[in-house]
C-alpha atoms as a PDB file:
ATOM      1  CA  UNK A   1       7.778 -26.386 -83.540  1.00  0.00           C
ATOM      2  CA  UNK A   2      11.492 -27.224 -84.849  1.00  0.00           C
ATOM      3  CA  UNK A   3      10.370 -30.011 -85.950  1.00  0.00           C
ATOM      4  CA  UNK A   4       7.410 -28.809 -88.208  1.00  0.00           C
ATOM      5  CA  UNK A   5       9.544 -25.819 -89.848  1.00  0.00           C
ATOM      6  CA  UNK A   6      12.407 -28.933 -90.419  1.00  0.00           C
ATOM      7  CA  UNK A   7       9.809 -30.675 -92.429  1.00  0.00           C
ATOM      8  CA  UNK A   8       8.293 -27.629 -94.039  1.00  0.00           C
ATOM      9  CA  UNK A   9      12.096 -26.691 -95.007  1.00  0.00           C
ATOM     10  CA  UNK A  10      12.778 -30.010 -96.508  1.00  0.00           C
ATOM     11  CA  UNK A  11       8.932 -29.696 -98.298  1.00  0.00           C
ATOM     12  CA  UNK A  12      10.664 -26.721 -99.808  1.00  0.00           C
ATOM     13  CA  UNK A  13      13.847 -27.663-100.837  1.00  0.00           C
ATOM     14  CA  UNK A  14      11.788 -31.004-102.122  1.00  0.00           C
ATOM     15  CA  UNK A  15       9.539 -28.987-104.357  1.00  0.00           C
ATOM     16  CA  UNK A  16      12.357 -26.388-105.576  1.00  0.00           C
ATOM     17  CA  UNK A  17      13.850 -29.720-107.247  1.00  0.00           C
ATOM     18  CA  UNK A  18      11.212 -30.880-108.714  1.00  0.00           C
ATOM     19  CA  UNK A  19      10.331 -27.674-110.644  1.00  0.00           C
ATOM     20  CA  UNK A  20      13.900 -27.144-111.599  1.00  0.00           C
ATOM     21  CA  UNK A  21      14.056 -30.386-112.916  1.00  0.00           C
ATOM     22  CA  UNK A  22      10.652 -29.887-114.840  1.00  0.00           C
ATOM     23  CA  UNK A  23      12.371 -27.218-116.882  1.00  0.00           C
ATOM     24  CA  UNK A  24      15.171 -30.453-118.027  1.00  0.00           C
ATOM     25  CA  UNK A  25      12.046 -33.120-118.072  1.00  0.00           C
ATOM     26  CA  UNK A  26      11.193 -30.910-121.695  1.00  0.00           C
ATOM     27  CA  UNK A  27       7.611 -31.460-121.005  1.00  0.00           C
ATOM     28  CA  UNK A  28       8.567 -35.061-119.793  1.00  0.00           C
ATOM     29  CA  UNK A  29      10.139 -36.142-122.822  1.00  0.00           C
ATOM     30  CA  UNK A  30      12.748 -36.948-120.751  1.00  0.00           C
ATOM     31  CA  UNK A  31      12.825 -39.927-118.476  1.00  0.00           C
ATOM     32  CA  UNK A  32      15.468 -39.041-115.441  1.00  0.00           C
ATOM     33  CA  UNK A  33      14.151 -35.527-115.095  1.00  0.00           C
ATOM     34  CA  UNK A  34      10.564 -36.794-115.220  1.00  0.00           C
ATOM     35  CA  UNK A  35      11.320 -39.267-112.741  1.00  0.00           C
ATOM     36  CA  UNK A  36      13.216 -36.254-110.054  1.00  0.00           C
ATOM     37  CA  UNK A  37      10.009 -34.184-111.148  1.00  0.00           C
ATOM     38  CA  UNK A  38       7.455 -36.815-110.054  1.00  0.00           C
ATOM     39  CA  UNK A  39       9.155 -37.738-107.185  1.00  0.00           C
ATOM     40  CA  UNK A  40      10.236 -34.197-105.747  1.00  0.00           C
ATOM     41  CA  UNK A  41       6.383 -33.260-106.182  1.00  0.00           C
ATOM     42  CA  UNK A  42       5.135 -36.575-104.275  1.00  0.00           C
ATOM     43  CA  UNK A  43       7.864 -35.866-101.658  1.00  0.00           C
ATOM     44  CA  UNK A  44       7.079 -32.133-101.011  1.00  0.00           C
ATOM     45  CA  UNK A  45       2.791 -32.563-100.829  1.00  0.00           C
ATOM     46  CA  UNK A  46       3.901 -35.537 -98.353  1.00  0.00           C
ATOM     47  CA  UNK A  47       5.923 -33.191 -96.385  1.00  0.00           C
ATOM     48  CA  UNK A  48       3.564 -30.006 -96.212  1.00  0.00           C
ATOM     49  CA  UNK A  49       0.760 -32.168 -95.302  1.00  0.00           C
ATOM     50  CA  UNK A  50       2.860 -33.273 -92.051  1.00  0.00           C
ATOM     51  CA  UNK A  51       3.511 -29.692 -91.492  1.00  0.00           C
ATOM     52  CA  UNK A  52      -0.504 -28.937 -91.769  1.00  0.00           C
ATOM     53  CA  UNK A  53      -0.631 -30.876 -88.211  1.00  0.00           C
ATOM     54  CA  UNK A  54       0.604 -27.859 -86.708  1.00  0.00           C
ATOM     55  CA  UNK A  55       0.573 -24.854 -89.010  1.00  0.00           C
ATOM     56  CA  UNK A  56      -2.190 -22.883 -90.155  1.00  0.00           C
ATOM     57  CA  UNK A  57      -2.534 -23.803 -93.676  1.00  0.00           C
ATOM     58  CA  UNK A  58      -1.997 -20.261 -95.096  1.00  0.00           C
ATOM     59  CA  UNK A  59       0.935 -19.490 -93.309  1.00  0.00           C
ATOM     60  CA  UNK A  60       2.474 -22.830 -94.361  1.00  0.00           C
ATOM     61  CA  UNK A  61       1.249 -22.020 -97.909  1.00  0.00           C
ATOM     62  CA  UNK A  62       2.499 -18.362 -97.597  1.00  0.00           C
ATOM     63  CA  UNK A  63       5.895 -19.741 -96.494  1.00  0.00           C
ATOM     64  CA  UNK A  64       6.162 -22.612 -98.886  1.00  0.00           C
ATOM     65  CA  UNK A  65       5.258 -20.391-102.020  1.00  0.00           C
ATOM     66  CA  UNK A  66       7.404 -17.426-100.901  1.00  0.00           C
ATOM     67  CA  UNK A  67      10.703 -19.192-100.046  1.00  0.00           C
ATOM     68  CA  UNK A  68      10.237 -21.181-103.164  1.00  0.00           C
ATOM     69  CA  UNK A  69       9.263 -18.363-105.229  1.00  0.00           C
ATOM     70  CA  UNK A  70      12.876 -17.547-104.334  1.00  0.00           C
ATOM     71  CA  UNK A  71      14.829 -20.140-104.270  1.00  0.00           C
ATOM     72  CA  UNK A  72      13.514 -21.084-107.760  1.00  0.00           C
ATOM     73  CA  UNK A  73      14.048 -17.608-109.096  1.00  0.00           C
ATOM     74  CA  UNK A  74      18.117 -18.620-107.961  1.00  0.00           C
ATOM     75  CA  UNK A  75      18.429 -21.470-109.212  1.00  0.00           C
ATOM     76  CA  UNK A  76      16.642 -20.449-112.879  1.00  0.00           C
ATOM     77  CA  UNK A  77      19.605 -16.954-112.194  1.00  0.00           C
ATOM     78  CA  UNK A  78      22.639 -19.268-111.625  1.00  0.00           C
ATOM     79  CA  UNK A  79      21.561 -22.401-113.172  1.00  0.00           C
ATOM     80  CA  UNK A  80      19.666 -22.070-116.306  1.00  0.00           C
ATOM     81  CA  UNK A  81      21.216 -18.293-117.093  1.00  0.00           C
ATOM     82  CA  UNK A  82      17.572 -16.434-116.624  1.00  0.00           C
ATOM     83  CA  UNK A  83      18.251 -13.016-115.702  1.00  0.00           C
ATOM     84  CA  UNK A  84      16.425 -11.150-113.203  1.00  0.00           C
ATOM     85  CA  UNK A  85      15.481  -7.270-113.803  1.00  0.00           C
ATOM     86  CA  UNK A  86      15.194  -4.445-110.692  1.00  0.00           C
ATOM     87  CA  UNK A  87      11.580  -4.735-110.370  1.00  0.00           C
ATOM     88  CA  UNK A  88      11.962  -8.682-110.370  1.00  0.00           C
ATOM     89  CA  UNK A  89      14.859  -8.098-107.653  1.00  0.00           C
ATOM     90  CA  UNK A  90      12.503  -5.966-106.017  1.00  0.00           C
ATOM     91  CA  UNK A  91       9.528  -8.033-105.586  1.00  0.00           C
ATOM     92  CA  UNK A  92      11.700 -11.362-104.472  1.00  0.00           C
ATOM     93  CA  UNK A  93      13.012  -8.790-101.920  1.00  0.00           C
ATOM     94  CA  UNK A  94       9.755  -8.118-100.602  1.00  0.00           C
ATOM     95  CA  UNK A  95       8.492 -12.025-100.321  1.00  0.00           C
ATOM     96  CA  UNK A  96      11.312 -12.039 -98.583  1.00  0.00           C
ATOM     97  CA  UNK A  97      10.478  -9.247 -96.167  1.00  0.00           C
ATOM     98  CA  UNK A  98       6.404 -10.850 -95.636  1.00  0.00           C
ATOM     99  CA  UNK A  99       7.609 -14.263 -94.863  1.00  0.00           C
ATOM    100  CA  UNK A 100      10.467 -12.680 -92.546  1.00  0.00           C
ATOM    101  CA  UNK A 101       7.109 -10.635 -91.161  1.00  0.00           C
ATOM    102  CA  UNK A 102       4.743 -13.159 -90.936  1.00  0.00           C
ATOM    103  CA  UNK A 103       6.922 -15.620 -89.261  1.00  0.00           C
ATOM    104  CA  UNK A 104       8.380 -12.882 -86.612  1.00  0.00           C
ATOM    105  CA  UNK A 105       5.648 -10.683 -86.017  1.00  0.00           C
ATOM    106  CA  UNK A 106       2.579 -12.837 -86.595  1.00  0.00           C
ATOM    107  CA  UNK A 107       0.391 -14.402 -83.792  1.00  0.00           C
ATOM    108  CA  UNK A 108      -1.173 -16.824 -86.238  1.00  0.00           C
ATOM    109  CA  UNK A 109       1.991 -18.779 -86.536  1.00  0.00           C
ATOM    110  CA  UNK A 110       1.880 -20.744 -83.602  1.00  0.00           C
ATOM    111  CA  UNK A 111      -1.275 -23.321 -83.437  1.00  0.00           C
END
């Protein structure tokens, strides 16, 4: 099971790269942040279908969208200077809290 949430990690981290570097592709005007775009996208689909082997697809899909959600949300905060309000704080908090649950307390995790 390591090994699927390793590759369903790395899915993640593959597709939060991508859409951060969509914002700088300027609706692919631009060829290097195309290019990351493009490639983080093939990269991450690649690596959540290996992670379908084992995980039910909405709990990979739940886990994948929240933790991205997320990490995105950070990244636009620190990186690109978009400000997050309470209720924005709020509801990342609570993705947070239903993956934590869904991976802890569900029985539909393992396969």
């Amino acid at each position: 099971m390591f090994k699927t949430y390793l590759l369903l990690g790395l899915a993640i981290i593959a597709e939060v790269i991508a859409t951060s570097s969509l914002k700088s592709s300027e609706g692919f005007t631009r060829l290097w942040p195309s290019v990351v775009t493009l490639l983080g996208y093939t990269i991450a689909i690649f690596l959540l279908s290996l992670t379908l082997k084992t995980l039910p697809t909405g709990i990979a899909y739940a886990i994948w969208s929240g933790v991205g959600i997320v990490l995105v949300s950070a990244i636009g905060w620190f990186g690109f200077g978009q400000k997050l309000d309470t209720p924005a704080m709020i509801g990342l908090g609570l993705i947070i809290a239903g993956v934590i649950v869904v991976n802890v307390f569900s029985k539909s995790v393992a396969h």
